[in-house]
Protein backbone atom coordinates (compact mmCIF):
# COMPACT_ATOMS: atom_id res chain seq x y z
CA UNK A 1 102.39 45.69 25.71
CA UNK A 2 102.26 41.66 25.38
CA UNK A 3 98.88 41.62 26.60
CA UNK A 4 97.98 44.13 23.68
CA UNK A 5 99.79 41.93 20.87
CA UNK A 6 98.39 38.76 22.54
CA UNK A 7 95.08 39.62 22.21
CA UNK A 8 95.43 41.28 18.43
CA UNK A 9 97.03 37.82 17.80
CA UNK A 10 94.25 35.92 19.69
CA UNK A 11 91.71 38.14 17.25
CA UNK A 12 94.00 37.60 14.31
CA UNK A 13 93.94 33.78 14.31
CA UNK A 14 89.96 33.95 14.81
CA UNK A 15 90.58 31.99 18.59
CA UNK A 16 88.02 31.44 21.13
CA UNK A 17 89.92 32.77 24.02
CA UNK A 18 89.31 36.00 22.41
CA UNK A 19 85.47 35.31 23.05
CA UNK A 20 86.38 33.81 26.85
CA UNK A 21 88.08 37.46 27.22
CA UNK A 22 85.45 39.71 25.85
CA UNK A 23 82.88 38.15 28.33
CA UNK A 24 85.17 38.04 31.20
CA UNK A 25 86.00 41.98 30.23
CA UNK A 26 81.74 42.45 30.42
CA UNK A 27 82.11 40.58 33.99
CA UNK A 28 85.05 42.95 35.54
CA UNK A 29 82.82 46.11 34.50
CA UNK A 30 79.41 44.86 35.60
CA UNK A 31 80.06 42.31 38.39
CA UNK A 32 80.41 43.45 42.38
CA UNK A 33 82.98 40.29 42.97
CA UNK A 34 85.33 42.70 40.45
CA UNK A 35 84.90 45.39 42.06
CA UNK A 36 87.66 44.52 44.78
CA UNK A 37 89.99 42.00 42.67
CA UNK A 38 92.20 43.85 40.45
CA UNK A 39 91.27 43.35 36.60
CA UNK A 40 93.48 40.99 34.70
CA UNK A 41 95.81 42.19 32.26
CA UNK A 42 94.49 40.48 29.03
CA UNK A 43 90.60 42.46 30.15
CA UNK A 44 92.57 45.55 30.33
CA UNK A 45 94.69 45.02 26.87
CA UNK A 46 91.24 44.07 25.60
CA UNK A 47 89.81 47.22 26.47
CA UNK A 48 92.48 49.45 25.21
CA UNK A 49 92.13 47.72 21.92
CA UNK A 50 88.61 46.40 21.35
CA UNK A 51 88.11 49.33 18.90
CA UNK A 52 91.04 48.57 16.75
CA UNK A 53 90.15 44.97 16.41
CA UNK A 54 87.54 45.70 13.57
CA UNK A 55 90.78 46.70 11.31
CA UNK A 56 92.38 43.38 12.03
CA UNK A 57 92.66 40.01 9.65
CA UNK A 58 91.22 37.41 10.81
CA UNK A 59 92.47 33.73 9.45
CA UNK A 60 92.13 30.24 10.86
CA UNK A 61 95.04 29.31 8.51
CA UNK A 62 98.22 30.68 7.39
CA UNK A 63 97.33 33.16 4.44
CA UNK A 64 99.79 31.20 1.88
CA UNK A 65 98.41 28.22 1.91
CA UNK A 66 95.25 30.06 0.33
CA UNK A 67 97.31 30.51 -2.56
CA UNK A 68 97.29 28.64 -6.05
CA UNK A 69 100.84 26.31 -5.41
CA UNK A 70 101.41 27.68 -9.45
CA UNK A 71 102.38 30.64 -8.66
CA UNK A 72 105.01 29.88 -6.74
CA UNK A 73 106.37 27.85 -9.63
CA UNK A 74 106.99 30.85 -11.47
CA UNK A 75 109.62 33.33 -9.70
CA UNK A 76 108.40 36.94 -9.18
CA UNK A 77 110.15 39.46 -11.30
CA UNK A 78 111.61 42.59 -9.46
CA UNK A 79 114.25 44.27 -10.86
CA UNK A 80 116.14 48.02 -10.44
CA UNK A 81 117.88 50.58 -11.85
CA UNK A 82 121.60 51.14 -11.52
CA UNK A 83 123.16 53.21 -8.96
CA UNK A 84 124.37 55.30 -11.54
CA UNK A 85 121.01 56.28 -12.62
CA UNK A 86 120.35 58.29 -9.44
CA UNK A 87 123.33 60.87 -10.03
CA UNK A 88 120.58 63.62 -11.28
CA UNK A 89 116.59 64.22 -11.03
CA UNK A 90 116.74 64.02 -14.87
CA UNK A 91 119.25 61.00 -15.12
CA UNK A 92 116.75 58.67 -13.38
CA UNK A 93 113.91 59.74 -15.72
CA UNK A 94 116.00 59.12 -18.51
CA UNK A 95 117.36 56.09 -17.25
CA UNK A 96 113.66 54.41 -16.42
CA UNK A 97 112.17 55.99 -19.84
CA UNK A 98 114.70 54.09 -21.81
CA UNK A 99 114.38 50.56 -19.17
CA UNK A 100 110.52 50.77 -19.87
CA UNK A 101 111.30 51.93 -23.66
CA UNK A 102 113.77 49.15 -24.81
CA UNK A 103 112.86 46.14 -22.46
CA UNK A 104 108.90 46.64 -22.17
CA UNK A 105 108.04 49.05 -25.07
CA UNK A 106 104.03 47.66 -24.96
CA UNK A 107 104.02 47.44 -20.95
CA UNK A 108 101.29 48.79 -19.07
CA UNK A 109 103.31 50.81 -16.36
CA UNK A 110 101.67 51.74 -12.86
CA UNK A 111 103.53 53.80 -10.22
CA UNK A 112 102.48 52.63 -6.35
CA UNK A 113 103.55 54.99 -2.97
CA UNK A 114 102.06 54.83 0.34
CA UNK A 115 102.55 57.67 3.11
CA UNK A 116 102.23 58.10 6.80
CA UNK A 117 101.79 61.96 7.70
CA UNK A 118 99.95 64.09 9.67
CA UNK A 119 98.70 61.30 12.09
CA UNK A 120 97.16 59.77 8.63
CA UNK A 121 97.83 56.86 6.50
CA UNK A 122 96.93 56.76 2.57
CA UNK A 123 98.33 55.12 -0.36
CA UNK A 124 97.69 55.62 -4.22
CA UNK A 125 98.34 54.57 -7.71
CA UNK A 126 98.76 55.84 -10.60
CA UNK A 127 98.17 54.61 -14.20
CA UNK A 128 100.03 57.71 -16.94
CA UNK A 129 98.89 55.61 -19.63
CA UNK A 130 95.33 56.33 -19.08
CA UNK A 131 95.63 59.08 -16.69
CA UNK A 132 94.08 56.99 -13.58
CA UNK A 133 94.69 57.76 -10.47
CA UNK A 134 93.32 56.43 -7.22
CA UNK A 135 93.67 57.49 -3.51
CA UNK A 136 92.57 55.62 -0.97
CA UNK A 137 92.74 56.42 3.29
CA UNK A 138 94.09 53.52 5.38
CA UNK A 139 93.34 52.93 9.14
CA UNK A 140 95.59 55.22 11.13
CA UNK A 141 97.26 52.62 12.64
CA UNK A 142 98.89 51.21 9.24
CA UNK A 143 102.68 50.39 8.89
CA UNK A 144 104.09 52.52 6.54
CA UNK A 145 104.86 48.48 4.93
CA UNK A 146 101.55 47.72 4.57
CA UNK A 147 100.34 51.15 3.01
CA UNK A 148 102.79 50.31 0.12
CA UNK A 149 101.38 46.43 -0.25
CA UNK A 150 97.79 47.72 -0.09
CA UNK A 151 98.79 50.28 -2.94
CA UNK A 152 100.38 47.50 -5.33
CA UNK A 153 97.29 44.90 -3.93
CA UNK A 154 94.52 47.34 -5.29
CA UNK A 155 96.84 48.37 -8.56
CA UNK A 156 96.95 44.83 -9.78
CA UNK A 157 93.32 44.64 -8.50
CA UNK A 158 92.75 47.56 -10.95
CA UNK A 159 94.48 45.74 -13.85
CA UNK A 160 92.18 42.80 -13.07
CA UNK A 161 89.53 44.15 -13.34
CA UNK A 162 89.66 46.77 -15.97
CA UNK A 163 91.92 45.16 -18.53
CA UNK A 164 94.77 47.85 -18.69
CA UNK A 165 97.10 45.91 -19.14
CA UNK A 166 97.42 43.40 -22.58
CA UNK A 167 99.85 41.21 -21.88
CA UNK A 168 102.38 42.78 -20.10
CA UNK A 169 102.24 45.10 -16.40
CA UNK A 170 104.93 46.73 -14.86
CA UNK A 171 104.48 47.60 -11.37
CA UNK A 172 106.93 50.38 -10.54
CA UNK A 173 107.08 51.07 -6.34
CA UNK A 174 109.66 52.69 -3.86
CA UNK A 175 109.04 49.69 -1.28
CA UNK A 176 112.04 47.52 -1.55
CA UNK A 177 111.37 45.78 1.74
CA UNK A 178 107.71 44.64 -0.10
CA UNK A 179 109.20 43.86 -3.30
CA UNK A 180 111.92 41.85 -1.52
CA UNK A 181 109.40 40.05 0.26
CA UNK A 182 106.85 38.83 -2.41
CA UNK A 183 110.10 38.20 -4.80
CA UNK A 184 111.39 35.49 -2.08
CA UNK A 185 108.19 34.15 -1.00
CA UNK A 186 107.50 30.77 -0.94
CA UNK A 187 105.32 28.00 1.21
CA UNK A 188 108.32 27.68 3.73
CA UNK A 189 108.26 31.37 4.20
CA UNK A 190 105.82 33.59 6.54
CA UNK A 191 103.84 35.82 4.86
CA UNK A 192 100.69 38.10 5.78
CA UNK A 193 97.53 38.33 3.59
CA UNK A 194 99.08 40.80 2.09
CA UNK A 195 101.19 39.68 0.36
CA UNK A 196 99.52 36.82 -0.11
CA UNK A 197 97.25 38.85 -2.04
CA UNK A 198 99.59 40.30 -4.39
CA UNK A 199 100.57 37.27 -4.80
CA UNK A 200 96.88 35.28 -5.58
CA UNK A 201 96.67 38.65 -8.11
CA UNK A 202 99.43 38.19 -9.75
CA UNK A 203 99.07 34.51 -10.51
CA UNK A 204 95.07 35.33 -11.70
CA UNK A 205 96.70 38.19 -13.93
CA UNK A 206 99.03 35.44 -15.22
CA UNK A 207 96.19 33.07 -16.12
CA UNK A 208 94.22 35.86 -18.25
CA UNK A 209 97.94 36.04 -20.30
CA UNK A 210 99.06 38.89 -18.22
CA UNK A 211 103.15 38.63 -17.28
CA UNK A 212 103.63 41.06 -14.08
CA UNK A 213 107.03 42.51 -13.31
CA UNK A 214 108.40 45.29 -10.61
CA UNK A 215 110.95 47.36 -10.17
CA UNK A 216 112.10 49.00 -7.51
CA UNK A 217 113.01 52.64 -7.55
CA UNK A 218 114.62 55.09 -5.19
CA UNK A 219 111.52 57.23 -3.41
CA UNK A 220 112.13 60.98 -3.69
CA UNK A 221 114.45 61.38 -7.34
CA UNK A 222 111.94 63.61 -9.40
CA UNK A 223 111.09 60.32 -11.28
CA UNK A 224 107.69 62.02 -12.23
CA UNK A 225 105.05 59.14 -11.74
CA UNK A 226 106.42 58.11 -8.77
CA UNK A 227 106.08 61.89 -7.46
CA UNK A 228 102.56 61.96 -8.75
CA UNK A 229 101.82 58.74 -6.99
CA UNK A 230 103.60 60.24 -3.68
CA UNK A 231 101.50 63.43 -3.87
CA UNK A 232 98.13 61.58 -4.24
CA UNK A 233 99.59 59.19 -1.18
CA UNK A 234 100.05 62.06 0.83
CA UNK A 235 96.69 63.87 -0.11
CA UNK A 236 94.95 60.59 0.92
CA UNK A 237 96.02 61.01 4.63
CA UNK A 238 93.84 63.76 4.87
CA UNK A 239 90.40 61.66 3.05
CA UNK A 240 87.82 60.62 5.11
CA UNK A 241 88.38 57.86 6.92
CA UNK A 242 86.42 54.88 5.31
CA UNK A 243 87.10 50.65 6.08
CA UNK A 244 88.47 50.07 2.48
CA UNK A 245 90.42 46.73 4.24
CA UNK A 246 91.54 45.24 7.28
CA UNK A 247 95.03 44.63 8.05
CA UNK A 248 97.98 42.69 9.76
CA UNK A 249 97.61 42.56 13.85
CA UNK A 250 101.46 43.56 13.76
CA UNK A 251 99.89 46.94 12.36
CA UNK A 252 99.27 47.39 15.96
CA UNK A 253 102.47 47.09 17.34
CA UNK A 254 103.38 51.12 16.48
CA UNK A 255 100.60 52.67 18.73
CA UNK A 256 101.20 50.23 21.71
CA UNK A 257 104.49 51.08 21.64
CA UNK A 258 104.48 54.23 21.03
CA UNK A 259 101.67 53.88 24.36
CA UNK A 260 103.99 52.13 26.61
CA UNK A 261 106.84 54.63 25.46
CA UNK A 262 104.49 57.15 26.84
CA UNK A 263 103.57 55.53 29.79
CA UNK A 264 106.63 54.79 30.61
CA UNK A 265 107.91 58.89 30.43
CA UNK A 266 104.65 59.63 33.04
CA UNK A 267 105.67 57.25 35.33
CA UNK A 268 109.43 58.40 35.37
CA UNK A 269 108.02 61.67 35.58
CA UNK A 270 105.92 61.23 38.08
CA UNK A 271 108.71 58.97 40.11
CA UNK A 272 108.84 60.03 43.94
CA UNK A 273 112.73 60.37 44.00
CA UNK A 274 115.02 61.19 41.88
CA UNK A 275 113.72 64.87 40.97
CA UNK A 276 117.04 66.25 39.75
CA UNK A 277 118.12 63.41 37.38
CA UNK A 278 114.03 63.02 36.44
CA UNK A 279 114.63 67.53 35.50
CA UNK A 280 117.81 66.47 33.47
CA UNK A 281 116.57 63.55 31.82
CA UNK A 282 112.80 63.91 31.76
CA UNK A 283 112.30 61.15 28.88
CA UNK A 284 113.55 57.57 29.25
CA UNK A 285 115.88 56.10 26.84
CA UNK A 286 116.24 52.60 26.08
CA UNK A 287 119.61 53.04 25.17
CA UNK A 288 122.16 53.78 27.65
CA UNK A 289 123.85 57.12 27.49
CA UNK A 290 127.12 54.71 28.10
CA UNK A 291 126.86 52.95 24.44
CA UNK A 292 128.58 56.30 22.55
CA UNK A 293 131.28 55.89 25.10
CA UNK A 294 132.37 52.53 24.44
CA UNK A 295 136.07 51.09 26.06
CA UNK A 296 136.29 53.21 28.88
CA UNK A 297 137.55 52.54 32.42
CA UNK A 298 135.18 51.46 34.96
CA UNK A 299 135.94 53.94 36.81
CA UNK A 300 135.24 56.49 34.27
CA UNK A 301 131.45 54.83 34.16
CA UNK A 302 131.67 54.58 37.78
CA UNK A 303 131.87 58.20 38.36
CA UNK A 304 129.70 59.87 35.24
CA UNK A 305 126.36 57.33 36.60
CA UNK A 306 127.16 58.34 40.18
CA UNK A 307 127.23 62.30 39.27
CA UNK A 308 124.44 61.69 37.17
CA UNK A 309 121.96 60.28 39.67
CA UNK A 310 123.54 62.41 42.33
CA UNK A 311 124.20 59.19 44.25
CA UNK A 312 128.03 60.47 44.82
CA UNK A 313 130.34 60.29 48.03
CA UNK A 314 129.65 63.53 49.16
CA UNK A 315 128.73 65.19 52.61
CA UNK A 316 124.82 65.81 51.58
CA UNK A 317 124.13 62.04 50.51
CA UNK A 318 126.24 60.85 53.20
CA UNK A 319 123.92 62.45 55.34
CA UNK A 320 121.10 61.49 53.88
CA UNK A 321 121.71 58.23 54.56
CA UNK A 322 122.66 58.54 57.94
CA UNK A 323 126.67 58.19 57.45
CA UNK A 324 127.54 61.76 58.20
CA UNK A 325 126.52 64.32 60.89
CA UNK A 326 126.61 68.00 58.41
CA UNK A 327 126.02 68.32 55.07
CA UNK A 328 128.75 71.09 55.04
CA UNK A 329 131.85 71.57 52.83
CA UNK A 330 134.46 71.70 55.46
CA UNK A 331 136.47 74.57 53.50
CA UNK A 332 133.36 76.66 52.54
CA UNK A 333 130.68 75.97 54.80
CA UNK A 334 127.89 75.28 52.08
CA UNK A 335 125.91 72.19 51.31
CA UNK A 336 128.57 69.87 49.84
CA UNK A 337 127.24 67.70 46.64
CA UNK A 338 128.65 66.82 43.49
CA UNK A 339 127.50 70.43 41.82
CA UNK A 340 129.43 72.12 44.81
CA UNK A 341 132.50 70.14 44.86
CA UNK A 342 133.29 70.65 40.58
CA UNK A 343 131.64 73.80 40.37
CA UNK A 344 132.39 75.93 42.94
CA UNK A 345 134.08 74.57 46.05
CA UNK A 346 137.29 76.71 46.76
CA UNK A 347 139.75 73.77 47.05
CA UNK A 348 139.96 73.14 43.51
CA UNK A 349 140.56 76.72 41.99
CA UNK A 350 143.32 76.00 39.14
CA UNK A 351 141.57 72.77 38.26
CA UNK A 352 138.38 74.18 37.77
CA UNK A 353 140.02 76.77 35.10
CA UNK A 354 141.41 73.84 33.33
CA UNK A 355 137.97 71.97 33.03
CA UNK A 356 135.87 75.41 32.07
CA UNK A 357 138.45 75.91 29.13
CA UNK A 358 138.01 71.92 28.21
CA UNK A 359 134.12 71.96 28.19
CA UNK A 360 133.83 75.61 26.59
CA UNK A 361 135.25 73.99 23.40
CA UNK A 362 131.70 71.36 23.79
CA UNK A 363 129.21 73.61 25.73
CA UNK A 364 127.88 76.83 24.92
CA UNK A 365 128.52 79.39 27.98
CA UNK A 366 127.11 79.77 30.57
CA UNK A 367 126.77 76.38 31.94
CA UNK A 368 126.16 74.29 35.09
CA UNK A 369 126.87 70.73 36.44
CA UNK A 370 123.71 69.77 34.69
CA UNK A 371 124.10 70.92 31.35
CA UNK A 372 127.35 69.34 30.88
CA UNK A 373 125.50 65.82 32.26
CA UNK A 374 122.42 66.68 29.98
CA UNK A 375 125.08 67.20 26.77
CA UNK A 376 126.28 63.41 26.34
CA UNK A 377 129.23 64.11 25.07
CA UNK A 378 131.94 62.21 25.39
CA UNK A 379 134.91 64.82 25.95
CA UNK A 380 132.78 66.96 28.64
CA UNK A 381 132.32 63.37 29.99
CA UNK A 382 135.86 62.39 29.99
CA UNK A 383 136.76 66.53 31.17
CA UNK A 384 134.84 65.94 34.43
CA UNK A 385 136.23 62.96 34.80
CA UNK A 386 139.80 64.10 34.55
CA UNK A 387 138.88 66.81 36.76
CA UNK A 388 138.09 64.70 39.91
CA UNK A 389 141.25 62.61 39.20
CA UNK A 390 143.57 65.32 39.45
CA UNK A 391 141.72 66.86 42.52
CA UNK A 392 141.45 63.02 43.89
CA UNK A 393 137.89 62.80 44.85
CA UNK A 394 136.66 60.07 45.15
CA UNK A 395 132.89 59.54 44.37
């Protein structure tokens, strides 16, 4: 994964190494001394990726110092509506119709939405004004972030260049975390090309007498150009895929991890030991099952990760590693592990009864040892362990 985003980045900032690795990635493929070293990490990121890096920025320089220092001068107008508007579908259009009506009555208005679906990414504007409306198909490996700058970049593009607008555009766009952005930026700040964009556009709109404003509405509240501009987003995922831009190397950072997620679940999978916590768990979790159960004993965690990965005190394991002679329950005579021993061992009759009537409150019946570890929930959890306290074993 940091080979991937080092390369992208080595792309991104148009560096030589990225030349150094592309020959060196020829070399591994075509040269016999390869053919018994094993290929180095960066050659293999660079292979994953080499297709993707067509879609990628490239800069020498930070993107906002390619911007006029004016338009920084001048802060960048976002503004919202109420929380109060949202109570209704028809509130919210009423609320924005009388914004637009009484603050900017001679304001061109645009609506902007991006959308990721299907395994596509598309983005679209439209202008109700003069009935315009423009979809355009992104690279599939678009943020959902940059689909919604790209819409606003090519909707002040389209104000530019037509002349919609006479002296006064309102941008209207569901993105807060864009609008946020380009209203804060500044030449201390981080920013991709993006942005930077919107930002160059805005200040050329300025200097043809052209004040831009945005405001930020809630996606999804019947506020009927922003649903328009949603539908033809969502259409556009399905266009033919064309190179209408190129885009931040962090637009990469989705698919490789969504890759190494993946690669990740095939090599638990595929593990050699394990099998019975690999069938109850088959995909990996960065987060541990432990952080809903917070403030519990150690012992409580102690036992649950022991019954879980079937590493427990009992006569099988013990045997398996060599500590005990049978693998036999002593009162039943069958192989003693951790499902015997709360499910079904003999000993612990009247506790048993007590558990089943705890975890039948949780746990749809019938159930086994492994579909009360597979539920994660917290009382089952704290059930079983109650249940080997009061029949004292000790895993």
């Amino acid at each position: 994964m940091l080979a991937k985003r080092m390369v992208a980045s080595f792309h991104a900032r148009n560096n030589s190494i990225l030349s150094s690795i592309a020959h060196l990635s020829v070399d591994v493929l075509t040269n016999p001394y390869w053919a018994v070293k094993p290929t180095p990490l960066l050659c293999n990121a660079f292979t994953a990726i080499s297709s993707d890096l067509t879609w990628i920025r490239q800069s020498d320089k930070p993107y906002k110092f390619k911007i006029d220092y004016n338009v920084f001068q001048e802060p960048i107008a976002v503004s919202s509506l109420p929380q109060s508007a949202y109570s209704t579908n028809e509130s919210a259009n009423l609320f924005l119709a009388n914004l637009l009506e009484r603050k900017y009555p001679n304001a061109t208005c645009i609506y902007t939405d991006g959308s990721v679906n299907m395994g596509g990414v598309g983005c679209s504007f439209f202008d109700p004004q003069a009935n315009v409306k423009r979809q355009f198909r992104l690279w599939d490996e678009s943020s959902i972030y940059s689909a919604e700058a790209y819409a606003i970049q090519v909707a002040l593009k389209y104000v530019l260049d037509t002349g919609a607008a006479e002296s006064s555009l309102i941008i209207i766009s569901d993105s807060q975390s864009v609008l946020m952005k380009v209203k804060s930026a500044n030449p201390s700040k981080k920013m991709s090309f993006l942005e930077a964009e919107i930002l160059r556009l805005v200040g050329l709109l300025r200097a043809t007498g052209v004040q831009s404003r945005f405001i930020w509405i809630r996606g999804h509240h019947g506020i009927t150009g922003s649903t328009t501009a949603d539908s033809l987003a969502k259409e556009a995922t399905q266009l033919p895929l064309r190179q209408l831009s190129v885009f931040p190397a962090s637009d990469l950072n989705r698919s490789i991890k969504m890759q190494l997620r993946e690669d990740w679940r095939q090599m638990h999978i595929n593990y050699h030991a394990g099998k019975s916590y690999i069938r109850a768990f088959p995909n990996p979790n960065t987060r541990s099952w432990t952080a809903n159960m917070p403030s519990r004993s150690k012992s409580f965690y102690r036992y649950i990760s022991r019954v879980r990965t079937g590493h427990c005190v009992t006569r099988s394991y013990l045997m398996r590693i060599g500590r005990e002679s049978t693998d036999l329950c002593q009162q039943c005579l069958e192989r003693e592990d951790a499902h015997h021993l709360i499910m079904t061992c003999s000993r612990f009759v009247s506790q048993r009864n007590i558990l089943f009537q705890r975890v039948a409150e949780h746990v749809t019946s019938p159930f086994n040892l492994e579909v009360l570890l597979t539920s994660e929930k917290i009382d089952v959890y704290e059930a079983l362990v109650h249940f080997l306290s009061e029949c004292d074993i000790n895993l």
